[in-house]
PDB file of N, CA and C in Angstrom:
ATOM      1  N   UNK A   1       7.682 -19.384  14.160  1.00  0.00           N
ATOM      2  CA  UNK A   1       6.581 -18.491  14.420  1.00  0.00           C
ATOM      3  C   UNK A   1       5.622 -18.573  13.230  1.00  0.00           C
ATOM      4  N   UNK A   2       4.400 -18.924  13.421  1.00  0.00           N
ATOM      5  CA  UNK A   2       3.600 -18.914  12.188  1.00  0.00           C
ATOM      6  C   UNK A   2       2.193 -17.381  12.762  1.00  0.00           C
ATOM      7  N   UNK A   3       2.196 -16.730  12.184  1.00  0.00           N
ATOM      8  CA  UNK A   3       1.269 -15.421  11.880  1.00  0.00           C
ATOM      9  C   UNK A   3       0.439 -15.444  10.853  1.00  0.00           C
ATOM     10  N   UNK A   4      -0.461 -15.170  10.837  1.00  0.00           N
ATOM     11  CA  UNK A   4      -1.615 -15.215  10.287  1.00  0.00           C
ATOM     12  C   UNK A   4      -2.262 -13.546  10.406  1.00  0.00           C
ATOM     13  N   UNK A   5      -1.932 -12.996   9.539  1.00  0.00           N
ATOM     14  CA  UNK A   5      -3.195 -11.628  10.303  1.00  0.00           C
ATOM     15  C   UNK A   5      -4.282 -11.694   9.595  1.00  0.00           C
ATOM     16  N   UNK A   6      -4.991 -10.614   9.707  1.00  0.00           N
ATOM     17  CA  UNK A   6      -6.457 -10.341  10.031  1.00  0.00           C
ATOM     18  C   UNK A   6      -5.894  -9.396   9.199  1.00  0.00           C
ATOM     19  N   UNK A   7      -6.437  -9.231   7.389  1.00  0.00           N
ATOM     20  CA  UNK A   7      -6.041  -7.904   6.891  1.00  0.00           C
ATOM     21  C   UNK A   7      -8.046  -7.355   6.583  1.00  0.00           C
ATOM     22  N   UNK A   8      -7.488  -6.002   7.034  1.00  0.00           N
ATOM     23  CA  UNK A   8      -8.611  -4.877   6.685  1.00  0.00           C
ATOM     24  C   UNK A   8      -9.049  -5.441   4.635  1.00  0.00           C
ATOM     25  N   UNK A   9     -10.571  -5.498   4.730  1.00  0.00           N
ATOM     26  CA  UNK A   9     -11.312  -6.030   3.158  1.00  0.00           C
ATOM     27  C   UNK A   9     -10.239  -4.874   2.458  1.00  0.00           C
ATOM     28  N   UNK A  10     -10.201  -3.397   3.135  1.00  0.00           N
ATOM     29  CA  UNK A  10      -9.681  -2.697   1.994  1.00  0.00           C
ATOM     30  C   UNK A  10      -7.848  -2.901   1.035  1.00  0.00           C
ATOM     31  N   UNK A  11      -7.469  -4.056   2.330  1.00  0.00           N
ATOM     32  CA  UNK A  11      -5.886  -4.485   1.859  1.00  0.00           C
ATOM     33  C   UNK A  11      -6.020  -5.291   1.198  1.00  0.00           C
ATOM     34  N   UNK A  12      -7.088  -6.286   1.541  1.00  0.00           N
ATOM     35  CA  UNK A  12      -7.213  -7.497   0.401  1.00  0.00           C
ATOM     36  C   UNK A  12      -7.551  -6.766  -1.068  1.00  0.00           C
ATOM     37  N   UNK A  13      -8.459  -5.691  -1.539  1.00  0.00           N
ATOM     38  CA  UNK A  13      -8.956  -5.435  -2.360  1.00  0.00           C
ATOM     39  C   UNK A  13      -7.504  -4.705  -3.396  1.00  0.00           C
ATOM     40  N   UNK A  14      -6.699  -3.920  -2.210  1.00  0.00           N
ATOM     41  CA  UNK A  14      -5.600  -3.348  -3.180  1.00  0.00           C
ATOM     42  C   UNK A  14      -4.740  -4.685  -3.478  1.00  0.00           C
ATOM     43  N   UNK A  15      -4.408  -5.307  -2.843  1.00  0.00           N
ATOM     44  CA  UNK A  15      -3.742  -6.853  -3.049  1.00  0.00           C
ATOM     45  C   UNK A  15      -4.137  -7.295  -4.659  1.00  0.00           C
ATOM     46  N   UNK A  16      -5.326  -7.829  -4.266  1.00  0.00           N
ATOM     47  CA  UNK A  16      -5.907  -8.182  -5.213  1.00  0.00           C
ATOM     48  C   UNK A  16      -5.887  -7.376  -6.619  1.00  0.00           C
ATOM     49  N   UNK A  17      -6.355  -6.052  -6.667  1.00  0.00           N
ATOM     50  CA  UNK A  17      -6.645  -5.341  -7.800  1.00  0.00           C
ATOM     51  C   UNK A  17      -5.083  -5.117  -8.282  1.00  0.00           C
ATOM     52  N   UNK A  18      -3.785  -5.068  -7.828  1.00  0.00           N
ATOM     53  CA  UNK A  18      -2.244  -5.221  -8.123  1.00  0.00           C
ATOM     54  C   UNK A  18      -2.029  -6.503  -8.895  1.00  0.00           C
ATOM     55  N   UNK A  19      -2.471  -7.713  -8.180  1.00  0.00           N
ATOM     56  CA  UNK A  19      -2.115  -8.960  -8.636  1.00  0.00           C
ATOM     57  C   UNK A  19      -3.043  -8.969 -10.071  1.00  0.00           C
ATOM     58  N   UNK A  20      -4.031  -8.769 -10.139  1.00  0.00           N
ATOM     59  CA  UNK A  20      -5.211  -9.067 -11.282  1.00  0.00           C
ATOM     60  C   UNK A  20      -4.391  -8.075 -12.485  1.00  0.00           C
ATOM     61  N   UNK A  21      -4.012  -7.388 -12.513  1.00  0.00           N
ATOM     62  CA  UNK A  21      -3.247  -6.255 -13.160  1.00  0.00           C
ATOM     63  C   UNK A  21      -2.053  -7.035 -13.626  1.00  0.00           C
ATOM     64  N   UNK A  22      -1.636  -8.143 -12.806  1.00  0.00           N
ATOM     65  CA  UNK A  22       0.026  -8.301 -13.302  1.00  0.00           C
ATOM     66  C   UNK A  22       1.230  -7.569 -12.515  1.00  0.00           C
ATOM     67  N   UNK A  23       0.504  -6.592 -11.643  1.00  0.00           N
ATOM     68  CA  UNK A  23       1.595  -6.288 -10.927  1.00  0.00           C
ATOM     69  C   UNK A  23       2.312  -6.757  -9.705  1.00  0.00           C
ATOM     70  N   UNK A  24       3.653  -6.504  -9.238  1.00  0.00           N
ATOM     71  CA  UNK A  24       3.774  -7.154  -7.926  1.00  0.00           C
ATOM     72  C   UNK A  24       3.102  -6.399  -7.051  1.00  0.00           C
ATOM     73  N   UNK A  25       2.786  -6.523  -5.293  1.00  0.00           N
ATOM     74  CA  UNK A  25       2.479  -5.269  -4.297  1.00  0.00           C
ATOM     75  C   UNK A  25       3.251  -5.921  -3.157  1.00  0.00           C
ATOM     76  N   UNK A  26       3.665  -5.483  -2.083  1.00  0.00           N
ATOM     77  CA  UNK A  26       3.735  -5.817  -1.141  1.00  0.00           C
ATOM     78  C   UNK A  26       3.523  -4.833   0.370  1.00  0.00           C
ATOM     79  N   UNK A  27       2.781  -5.482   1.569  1.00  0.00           N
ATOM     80  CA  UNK A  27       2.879  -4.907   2.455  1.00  0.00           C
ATOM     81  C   UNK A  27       4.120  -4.495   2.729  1.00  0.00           C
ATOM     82  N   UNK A  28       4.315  -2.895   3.483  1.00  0.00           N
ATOM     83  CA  UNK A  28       5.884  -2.533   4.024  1.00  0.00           C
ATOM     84  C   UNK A  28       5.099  -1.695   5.374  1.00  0.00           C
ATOM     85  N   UNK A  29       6.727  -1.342   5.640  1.00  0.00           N
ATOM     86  CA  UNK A  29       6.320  -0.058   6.838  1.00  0.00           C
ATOM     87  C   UNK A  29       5.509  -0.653   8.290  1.00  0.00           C
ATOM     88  N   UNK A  30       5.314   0.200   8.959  1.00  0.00           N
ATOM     89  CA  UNK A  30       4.713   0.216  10.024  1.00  0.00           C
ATOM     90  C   UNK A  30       3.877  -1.237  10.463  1.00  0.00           C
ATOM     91  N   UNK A  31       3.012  -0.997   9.165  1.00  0.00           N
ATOM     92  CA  UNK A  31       1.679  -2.314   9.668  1.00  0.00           C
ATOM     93  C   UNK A  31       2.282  -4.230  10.098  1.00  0.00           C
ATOM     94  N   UNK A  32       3.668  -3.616   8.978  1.00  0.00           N
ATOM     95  CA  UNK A  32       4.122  -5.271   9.395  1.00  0.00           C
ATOM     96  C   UNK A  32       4.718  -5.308  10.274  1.00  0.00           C
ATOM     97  N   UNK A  33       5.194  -4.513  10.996  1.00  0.00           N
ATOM     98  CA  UNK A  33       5.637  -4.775  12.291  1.00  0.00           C
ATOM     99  C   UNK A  33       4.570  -4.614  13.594  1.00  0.00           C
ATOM    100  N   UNK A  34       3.404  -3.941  13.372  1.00  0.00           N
ATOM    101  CA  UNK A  34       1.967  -3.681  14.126  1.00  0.00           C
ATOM    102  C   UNK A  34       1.564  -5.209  13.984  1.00  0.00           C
ATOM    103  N   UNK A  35       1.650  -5.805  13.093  1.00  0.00           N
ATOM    104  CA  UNK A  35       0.888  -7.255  12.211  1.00  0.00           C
ATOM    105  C   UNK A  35       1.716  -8.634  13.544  1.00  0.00           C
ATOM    106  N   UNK A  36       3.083  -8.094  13.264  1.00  0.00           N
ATOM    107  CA  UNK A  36       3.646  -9.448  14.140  1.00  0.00           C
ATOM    108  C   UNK A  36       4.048  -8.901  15.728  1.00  0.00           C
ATOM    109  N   UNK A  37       3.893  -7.882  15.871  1.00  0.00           N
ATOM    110  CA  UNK A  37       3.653  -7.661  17.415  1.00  0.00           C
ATOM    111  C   UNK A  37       2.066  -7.828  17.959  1.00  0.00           C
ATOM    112  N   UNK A  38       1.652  -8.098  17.289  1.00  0.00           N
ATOM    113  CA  UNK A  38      -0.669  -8.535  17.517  1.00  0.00           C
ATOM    114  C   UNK A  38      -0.668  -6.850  17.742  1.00  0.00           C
ATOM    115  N   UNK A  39      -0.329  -5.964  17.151  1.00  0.00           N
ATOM    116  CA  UNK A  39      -0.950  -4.939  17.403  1.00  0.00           C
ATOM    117  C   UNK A  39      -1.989  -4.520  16.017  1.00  0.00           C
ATOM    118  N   UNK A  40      -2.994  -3.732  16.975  1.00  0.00           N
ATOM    119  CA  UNK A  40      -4.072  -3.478  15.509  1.00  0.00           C
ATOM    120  C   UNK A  40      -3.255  -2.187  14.577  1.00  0.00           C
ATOM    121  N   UNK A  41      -3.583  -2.085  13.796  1.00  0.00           N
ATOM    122  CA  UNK A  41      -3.160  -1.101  12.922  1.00  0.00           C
ATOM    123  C   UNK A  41      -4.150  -0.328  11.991  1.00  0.00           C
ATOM    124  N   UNK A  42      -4.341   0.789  11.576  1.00  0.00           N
ATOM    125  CA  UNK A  42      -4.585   1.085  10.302  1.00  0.00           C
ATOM    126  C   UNK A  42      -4.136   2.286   9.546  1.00  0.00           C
ATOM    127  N   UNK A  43      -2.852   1.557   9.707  1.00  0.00           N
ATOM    128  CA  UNK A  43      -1.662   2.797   8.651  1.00  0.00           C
ATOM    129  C   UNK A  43      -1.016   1.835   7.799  1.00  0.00           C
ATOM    130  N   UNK A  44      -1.938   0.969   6.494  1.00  0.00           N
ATOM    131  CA  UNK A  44      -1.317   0.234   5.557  1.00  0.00           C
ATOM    132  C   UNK A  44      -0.270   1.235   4.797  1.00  0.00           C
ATOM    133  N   UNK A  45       0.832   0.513   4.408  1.00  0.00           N
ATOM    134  CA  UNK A  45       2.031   1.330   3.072  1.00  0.00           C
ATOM    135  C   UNK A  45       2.278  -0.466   2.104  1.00  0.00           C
ATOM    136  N   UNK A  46       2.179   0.341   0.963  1.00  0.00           N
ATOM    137  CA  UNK A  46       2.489  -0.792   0.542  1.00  0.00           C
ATOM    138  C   UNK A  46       3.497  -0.063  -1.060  1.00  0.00           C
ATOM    139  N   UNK A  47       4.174  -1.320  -1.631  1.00  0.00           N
ATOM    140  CA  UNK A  47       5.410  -1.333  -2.677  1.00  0.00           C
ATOM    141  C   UNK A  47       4.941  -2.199  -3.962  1.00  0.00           C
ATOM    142  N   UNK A  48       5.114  -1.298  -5.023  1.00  0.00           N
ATOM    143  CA  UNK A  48       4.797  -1.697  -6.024  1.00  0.00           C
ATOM    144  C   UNK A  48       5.926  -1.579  -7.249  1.00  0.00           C
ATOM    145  N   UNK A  49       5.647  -2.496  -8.143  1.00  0.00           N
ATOM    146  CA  UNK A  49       6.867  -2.163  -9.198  1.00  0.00           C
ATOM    147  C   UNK A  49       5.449  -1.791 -10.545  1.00  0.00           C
ATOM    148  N   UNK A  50       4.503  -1.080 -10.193  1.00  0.00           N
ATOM    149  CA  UNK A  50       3.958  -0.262 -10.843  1.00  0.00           C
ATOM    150  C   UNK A  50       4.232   1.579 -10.734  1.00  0.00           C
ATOM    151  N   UNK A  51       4.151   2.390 -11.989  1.00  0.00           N
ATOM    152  CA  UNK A  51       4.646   3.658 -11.909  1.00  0.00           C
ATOM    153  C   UNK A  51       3.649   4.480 -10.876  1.00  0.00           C
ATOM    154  N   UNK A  52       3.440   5.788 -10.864  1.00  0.00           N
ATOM    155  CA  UNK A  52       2.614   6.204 -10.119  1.00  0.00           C
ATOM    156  C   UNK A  52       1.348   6.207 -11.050  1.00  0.00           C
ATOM    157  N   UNK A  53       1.823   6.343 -12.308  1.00  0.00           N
ATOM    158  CA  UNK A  53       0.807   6.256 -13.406  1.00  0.00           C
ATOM    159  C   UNK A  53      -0.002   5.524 -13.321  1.00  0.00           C
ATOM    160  N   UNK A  54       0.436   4.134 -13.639  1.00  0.00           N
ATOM    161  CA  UNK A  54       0.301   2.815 -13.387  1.00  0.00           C
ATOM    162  C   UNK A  54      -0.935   2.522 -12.296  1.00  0.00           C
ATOM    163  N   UNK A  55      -0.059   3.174 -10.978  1.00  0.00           N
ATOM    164  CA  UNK A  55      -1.173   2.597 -10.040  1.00  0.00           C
ATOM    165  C   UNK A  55      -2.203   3.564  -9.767  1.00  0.00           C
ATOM    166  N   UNK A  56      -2.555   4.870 -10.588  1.00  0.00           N
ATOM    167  CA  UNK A  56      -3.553   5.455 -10.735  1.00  0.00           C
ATOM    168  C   UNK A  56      -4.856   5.107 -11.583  1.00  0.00           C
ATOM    169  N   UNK A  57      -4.081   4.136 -12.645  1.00  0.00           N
ATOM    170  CA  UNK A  57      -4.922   3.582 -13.876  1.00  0.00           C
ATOM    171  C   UNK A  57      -5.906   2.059 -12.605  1.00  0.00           C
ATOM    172  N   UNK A  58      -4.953   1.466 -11.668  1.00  0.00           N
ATOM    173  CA  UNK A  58      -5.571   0.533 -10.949  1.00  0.00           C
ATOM    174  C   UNK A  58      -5.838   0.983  -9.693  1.00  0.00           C
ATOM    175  N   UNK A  59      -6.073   2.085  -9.190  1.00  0.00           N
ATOM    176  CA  UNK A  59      -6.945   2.592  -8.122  1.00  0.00           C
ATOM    177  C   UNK A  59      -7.225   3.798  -8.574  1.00  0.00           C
ATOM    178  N   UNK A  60      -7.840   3.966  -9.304  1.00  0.00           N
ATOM    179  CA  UNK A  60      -8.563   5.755  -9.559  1.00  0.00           C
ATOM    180  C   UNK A  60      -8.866   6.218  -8.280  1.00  0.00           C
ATOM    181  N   UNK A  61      -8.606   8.014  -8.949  1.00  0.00           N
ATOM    182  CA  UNK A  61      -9.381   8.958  -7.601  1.00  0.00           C
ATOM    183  C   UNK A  61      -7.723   8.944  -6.492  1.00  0.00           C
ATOM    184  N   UNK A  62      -7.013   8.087  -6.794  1.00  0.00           N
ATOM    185  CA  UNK A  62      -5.832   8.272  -5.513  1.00  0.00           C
ATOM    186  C   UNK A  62      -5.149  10.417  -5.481  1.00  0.00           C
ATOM    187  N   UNK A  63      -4.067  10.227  -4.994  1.00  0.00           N
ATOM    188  CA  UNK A  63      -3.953  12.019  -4.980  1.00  0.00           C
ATOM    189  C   UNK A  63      -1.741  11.615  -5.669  1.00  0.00           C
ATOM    190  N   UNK A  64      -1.082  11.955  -6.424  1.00  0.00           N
ATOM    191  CA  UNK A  64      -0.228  11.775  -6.468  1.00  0.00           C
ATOM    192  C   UNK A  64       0.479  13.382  -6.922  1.00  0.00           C
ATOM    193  N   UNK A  65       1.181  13.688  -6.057  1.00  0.00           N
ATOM    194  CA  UNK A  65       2.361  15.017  -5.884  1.00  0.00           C
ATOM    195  C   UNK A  65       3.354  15.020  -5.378  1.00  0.00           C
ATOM    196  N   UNK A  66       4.378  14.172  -5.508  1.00  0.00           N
ATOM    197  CA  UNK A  66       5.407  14.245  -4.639  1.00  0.00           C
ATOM    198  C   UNK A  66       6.700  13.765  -5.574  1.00  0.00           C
ATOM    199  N   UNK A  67       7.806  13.855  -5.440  1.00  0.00           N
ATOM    200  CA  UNK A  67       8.842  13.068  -6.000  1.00  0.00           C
ATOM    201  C   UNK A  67       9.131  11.973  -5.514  1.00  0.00           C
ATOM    202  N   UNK A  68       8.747  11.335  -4.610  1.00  0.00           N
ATOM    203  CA  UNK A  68       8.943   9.872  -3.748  1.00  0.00           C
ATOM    204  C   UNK A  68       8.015   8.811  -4.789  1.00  0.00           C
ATOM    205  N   UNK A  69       7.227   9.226  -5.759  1.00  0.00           N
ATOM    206  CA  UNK A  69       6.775   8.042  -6.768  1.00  0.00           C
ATOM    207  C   UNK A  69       5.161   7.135  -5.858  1.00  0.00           C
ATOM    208  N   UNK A  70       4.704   8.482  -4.177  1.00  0.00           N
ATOM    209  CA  UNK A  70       3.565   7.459  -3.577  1.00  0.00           C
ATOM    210  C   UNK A  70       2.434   8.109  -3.906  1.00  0.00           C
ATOM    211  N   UNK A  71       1.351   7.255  -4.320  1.00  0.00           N
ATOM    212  CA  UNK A  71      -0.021   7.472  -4.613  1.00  0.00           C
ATOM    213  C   UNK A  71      -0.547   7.402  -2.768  1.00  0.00           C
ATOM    214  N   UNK A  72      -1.481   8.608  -2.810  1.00  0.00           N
ATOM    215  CA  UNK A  72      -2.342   8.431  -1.554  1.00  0.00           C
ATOM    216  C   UNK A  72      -3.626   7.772  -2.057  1.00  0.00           C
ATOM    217  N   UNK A  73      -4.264   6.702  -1.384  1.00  0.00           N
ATOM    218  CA  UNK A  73      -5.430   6.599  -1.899  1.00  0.00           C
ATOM    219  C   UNK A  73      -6.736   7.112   0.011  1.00  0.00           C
ATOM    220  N   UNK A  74      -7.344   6.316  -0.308  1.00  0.00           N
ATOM    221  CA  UNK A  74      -8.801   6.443   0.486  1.00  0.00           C
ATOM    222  C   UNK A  74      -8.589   5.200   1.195  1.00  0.00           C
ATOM    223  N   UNK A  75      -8.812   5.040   2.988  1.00  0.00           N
ATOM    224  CA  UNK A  75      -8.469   4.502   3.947  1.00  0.00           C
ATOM    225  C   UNK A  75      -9.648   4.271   4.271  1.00  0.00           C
ATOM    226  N   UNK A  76     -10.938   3.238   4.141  1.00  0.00           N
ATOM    227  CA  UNK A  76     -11.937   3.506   4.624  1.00  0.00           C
ATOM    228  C   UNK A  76     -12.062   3.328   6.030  1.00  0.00           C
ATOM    229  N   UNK A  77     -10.941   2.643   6.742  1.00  0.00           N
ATOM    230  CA  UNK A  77     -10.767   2.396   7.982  1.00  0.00           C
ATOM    231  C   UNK A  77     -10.269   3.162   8.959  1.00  0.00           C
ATOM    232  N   UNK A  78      -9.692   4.041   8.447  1.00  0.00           N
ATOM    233  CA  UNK A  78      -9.603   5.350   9.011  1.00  0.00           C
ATOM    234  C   UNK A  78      -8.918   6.810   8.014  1.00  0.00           C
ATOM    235  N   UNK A  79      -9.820   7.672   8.393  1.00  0.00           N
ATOM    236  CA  UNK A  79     -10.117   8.221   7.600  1.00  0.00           C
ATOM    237  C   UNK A  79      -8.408   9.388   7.611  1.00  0.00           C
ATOM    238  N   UNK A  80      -7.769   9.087   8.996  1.00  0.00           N
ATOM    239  CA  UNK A  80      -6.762  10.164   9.263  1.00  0.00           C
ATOM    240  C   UNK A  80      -5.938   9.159   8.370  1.00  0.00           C
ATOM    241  N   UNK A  81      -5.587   7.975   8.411  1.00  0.00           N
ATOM    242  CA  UNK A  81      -4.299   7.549   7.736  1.00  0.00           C
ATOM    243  C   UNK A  81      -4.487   7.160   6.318  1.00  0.00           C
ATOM    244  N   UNK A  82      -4.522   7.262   5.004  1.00  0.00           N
ATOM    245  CA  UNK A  82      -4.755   7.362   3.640  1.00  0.00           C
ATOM    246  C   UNK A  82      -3.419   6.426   3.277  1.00  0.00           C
ATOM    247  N   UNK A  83      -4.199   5.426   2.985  1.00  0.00           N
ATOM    248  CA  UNK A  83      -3.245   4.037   2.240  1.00  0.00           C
ATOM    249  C   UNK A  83      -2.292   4.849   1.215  1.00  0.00           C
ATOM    250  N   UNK A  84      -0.994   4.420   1.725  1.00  0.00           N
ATOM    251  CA  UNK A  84       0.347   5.110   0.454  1.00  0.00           C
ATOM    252  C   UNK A  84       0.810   3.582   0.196  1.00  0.00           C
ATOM    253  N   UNK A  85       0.763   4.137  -1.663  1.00  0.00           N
ATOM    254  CA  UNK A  85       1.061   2.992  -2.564  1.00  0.00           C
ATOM    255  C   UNK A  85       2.758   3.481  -3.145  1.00  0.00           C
ATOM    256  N   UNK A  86       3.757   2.815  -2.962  1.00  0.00           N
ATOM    257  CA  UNK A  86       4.902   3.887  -4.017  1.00  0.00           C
ATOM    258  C   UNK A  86       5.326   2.714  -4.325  1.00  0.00           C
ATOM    259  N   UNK A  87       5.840   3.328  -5.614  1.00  0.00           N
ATOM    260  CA  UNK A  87       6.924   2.710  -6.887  1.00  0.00           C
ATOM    261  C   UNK A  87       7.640   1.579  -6.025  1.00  0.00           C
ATOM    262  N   UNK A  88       8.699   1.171  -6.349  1.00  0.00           N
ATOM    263  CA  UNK A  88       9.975   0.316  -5.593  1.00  0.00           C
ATOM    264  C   UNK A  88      10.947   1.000  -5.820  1.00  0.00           C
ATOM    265  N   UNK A  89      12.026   1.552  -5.032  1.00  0.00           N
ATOM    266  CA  UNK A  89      13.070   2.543  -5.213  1.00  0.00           C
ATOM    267  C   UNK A  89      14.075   2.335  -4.195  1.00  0.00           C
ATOM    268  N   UNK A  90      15.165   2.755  -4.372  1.00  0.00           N
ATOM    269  CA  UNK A  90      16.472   2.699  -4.069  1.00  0.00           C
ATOM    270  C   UNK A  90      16.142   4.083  -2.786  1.00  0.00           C
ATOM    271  N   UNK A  91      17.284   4.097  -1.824  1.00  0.00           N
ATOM    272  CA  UNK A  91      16.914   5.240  -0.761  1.00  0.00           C
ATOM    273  C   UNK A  91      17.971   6.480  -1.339  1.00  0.00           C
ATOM    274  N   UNK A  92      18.282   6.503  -2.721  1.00  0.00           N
ATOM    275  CA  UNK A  92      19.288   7.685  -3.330  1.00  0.00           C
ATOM    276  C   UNK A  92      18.800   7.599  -4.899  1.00  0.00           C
ATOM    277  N   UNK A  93      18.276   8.556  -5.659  1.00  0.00           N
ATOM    278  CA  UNK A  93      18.691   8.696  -7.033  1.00  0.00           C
ATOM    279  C   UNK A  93      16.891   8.704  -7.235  1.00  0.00           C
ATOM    280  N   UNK A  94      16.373   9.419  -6.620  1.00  0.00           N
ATOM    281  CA  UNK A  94      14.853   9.443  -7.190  1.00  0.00           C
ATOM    282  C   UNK A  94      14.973   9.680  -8.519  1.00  0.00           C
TER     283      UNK A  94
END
């Protein structure tokens, strides 16, 4: 199976602004399975082995309150689902 998607400018830009940084990112969640079923999506999540700190210093303005380690940022593609960036973590021992 070879896939190819169609990512929203605003995934390339967090992609990008992670990698330029030195950090890893990766798409997770929902969209990659929206991505290889051809369904459209715009509920990006993505995984970082940056802190929440971290990825506040490389997307300013995001909203971070939670113990799960996810930055909300700004979805320009839709305005109900707000791109979540989190740490890389184990599913026990926040």
């Amino acid at each position: 199976m070879n896939i190819k998607p169609q990512l929203p400018e605003s995934v390339h830009e967090i992609l990008e602004k992670f990698t330029k940084a030195g950090y890893e990112i990766y798409i997770v969640g929902g969209a990659v399975r929206d991505t290889i079923m051809g369904r459209i999506t715009n509920d990006w999540d993505f995984t970082t082995n940056a802190t929440p700190e971290e990825i506040l210093k490389v997307i300013p303005g995001g909203l971070y309150n939670n113990q799960f380690g996810t930055v909300f940022t700004d979805n320009p593609e839709d305005e109900v689902h707000p791109h979540e960036i989190t740490t890389f973590r184990t599913e026990e021992g926040y």
